[in-house]
N, C-alpha and C. Protein backbone atom coordinates (compact mmCIF):
# COMPACT_ATOMS: atom_id res chain seq x y z
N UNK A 1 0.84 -1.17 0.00
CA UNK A 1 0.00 0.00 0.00
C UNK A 1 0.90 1.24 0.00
N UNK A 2 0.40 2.11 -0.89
CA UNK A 2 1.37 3.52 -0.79
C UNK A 2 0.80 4.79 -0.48
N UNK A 3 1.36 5.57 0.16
CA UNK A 3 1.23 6.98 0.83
C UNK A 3 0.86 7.85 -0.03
N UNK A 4 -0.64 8.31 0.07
CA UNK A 4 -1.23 9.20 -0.36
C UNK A 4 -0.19 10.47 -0.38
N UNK A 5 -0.42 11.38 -1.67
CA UNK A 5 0.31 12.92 -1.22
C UNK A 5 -0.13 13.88 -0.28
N UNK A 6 0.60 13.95 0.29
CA UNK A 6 -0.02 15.47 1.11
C UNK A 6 -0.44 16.92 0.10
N UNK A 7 -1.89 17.14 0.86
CA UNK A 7 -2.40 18.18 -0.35
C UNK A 7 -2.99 19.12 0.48
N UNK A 8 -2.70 19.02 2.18
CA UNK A 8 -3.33 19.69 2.76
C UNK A 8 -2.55 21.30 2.72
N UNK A 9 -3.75 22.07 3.42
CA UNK A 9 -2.96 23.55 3.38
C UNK A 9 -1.60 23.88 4.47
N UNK A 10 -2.33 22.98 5.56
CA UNK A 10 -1.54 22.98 6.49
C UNK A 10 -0.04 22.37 6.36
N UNK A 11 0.08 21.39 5.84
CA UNK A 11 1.18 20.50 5.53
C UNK A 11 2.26 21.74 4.35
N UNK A 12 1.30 22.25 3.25
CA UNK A 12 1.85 23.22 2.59
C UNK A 12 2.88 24.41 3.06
N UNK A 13 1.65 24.64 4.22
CA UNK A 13 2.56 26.00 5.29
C UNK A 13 3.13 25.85 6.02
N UNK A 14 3.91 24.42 6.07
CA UNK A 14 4.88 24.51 6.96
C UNK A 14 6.27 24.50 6.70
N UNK A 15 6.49 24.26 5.51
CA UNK A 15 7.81 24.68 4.79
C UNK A 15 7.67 26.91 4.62
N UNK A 16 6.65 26.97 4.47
CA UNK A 16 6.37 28.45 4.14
C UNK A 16 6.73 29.54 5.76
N UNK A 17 6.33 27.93 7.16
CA UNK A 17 6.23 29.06 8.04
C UNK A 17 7.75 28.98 8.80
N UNK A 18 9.02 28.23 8.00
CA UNK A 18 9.85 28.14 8.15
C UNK A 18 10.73 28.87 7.53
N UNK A 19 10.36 29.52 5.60
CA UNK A 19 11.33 30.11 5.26
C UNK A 19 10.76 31.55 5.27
N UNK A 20 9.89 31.88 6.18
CA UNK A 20 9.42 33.17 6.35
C UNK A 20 10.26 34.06 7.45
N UNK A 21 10.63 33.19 8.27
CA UNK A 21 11.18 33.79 9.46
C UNK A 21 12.46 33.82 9.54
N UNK A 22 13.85 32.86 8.52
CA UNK A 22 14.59 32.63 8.06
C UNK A 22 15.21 33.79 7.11
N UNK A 23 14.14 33.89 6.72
CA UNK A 23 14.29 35.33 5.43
C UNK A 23 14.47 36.66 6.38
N UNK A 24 13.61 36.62 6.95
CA UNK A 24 13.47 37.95 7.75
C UNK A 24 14.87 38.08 8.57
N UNK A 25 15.22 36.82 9.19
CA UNK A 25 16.01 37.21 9.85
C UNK A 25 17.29 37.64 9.78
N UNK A 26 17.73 36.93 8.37
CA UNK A 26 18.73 37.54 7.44
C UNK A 26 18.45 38.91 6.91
N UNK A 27 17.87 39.45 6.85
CA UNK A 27 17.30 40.83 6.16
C UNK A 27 17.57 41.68 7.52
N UNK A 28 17.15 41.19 8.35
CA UNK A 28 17.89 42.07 9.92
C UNK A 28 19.21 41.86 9.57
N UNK A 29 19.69 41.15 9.69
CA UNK A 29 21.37 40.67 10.17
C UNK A 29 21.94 41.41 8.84
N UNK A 30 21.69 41.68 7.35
CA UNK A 30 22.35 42.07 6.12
C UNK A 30 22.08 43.77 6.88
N UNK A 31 20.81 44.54 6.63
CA UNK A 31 20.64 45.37 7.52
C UNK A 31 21.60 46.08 8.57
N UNK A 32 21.91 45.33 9.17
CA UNK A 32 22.54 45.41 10.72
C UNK A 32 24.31 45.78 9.57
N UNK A 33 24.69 44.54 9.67
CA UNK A 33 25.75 44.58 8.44
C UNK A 33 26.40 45.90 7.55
N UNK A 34 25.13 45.97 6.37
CA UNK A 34 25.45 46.71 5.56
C UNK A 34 25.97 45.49 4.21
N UNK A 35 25.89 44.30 5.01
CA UNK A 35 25.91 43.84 3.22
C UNK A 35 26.88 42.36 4.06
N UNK A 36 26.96 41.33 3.16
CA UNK A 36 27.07 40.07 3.78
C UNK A 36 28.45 39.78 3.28
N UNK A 37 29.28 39.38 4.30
CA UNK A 37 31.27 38.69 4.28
C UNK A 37 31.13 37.32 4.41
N UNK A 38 31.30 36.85 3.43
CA UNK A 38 31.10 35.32 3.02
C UNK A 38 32.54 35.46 2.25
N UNK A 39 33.29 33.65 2.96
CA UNK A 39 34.22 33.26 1.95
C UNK A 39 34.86 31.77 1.74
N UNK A 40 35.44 31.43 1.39
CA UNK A 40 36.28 29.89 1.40
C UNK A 40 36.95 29.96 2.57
N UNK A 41 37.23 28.72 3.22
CA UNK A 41 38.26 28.54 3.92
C UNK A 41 39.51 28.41 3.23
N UNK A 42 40.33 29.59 3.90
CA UNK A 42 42.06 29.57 3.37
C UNK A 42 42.73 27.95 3.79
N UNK A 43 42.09 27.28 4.31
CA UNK A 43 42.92 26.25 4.70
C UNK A 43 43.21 24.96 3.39
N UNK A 44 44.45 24.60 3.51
CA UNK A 44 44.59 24.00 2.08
C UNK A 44 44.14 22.62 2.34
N UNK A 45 43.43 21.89 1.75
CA UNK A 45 42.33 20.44 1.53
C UNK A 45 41.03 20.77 2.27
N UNK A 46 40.62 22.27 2.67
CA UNK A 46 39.08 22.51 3.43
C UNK A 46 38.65 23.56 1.99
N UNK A 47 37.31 22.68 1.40
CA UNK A 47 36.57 22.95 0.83
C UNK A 47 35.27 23.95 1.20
N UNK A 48 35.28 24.18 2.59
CA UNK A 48 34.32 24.84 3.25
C UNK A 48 33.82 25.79 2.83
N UNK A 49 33.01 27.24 2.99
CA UNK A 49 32.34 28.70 3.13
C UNK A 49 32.15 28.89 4.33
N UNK A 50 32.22 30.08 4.42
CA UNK A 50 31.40 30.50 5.81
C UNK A 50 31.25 32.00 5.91
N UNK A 51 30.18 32.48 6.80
CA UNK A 51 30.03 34.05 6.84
C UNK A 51 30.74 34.18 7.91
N UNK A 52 31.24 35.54 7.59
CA UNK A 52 32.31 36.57 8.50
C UNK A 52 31.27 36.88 9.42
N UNK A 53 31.47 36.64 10.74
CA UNK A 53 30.51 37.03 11.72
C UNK A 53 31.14 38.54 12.68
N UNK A 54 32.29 38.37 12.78
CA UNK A 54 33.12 39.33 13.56
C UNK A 54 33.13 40.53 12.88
N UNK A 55 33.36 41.27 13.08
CA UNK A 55 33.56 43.14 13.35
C UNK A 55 35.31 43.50 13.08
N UNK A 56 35.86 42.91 13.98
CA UNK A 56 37.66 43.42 13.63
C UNK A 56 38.25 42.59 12.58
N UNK A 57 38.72 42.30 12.13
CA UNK A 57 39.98 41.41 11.37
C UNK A 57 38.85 40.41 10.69
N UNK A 58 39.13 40.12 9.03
CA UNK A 58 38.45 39.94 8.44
C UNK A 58 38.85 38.37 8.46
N UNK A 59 37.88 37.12 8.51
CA UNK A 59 37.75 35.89 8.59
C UNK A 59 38.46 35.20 7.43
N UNK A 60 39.47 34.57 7.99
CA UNK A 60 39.99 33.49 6.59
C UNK A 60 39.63 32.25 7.06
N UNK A 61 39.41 31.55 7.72
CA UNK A 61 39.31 30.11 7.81
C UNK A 61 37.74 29.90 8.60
N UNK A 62 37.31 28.72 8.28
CA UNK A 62 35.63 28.41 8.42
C UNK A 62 35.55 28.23 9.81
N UNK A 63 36.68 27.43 10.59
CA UNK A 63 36.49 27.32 11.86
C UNK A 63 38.00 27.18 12.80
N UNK A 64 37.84 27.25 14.03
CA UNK A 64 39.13 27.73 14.74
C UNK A 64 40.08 25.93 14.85
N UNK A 65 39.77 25.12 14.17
CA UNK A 65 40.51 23.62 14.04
C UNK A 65 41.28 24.03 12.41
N UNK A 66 40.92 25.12 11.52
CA UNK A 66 41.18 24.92 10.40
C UNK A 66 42.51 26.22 10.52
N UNK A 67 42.31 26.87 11.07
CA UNK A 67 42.97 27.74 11.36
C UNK A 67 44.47 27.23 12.61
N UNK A 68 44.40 26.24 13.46
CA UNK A 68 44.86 25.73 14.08
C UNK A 68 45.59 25.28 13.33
N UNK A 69 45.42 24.22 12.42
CA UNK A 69 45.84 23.32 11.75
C UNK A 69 47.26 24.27 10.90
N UNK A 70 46.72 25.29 10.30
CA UNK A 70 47.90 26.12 9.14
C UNK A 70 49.07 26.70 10.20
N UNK A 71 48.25 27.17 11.15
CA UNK A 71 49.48 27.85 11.95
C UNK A 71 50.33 26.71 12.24
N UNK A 72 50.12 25.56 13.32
CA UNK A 72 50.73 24.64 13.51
C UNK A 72 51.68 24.28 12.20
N UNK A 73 51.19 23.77 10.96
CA UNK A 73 52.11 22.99 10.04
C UNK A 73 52.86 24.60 9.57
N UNK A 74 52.76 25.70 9.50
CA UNK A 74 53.99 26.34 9.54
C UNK A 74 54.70 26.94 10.51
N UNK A 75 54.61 26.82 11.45
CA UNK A 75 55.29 26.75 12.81
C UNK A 75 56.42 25.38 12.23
N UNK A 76 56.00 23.99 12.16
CA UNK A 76 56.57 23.02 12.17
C UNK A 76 57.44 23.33 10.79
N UNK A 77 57.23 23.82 9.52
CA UNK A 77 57.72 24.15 8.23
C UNK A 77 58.98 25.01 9.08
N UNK A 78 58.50 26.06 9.49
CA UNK A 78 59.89 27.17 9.72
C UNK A 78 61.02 26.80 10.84
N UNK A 79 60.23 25.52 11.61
CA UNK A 79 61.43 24.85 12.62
C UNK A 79 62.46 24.12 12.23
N UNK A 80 62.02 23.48 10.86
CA UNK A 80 62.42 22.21 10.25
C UNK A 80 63.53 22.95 9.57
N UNK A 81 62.95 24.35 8.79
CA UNK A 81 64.00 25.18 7.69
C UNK A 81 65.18 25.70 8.66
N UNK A 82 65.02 26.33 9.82
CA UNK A 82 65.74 27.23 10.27
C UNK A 82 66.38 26.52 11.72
N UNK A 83 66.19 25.04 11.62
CA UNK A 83 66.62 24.54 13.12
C UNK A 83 67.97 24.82 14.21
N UNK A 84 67.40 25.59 15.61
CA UNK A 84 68.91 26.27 15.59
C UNK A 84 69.95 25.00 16.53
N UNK A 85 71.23 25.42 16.31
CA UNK A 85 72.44 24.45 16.25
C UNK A 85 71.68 24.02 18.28
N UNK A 86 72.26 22.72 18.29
CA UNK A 86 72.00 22.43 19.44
C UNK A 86 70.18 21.79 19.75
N UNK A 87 69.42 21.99 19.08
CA UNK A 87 68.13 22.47 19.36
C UNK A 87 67.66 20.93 18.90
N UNK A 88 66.83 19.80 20.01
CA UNK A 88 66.11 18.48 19.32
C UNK A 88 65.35 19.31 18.72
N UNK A 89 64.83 18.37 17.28
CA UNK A 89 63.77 18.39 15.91
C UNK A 89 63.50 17.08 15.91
């Protein structure tokens, strides 16, 4: 036996009473803004986006593990290049 479609009004408006308030609330927040900072993550093999949420210093990486990650492997890059005499690596 198979599942009738949903044809009710109600069933209709509930995708409607979800992207109503969704909308709006972005229209505050662009508003508020002045216009929306969206970008890639700088991190190299993160395919990500994400919106600039902050106010000072403009967002390069999607989240604070991706950002972790670059500093660390060049921290480890410039130890490896410049290791000083005496110093375990």
């Amino acid at each position: 036996m198979t599942a009738a479609p949903v044809t009710s009004k109600a069933a209709a408006g509930v995708g409607l009473t979800h992207w109503l308030p969704s909308t709006a609330a972005l229209a505050l927040w662009l508003g508020e803004r002045g216009g929306c900072a969206w970008g890639r993550c700088a991190a190299p093999g993160c395919a990500r986006y994400f919106i600039d949420t902050g106010r000072r210093a403009p967002q390069r990486y999607c989240t604070p593990r991706c950002a972790t990650r670059v500093r660390v492997a060049a921290h480890r890059a410039q130890r490896s290049d410049g290791a000083r005499p005496g110093s375990v690596v």
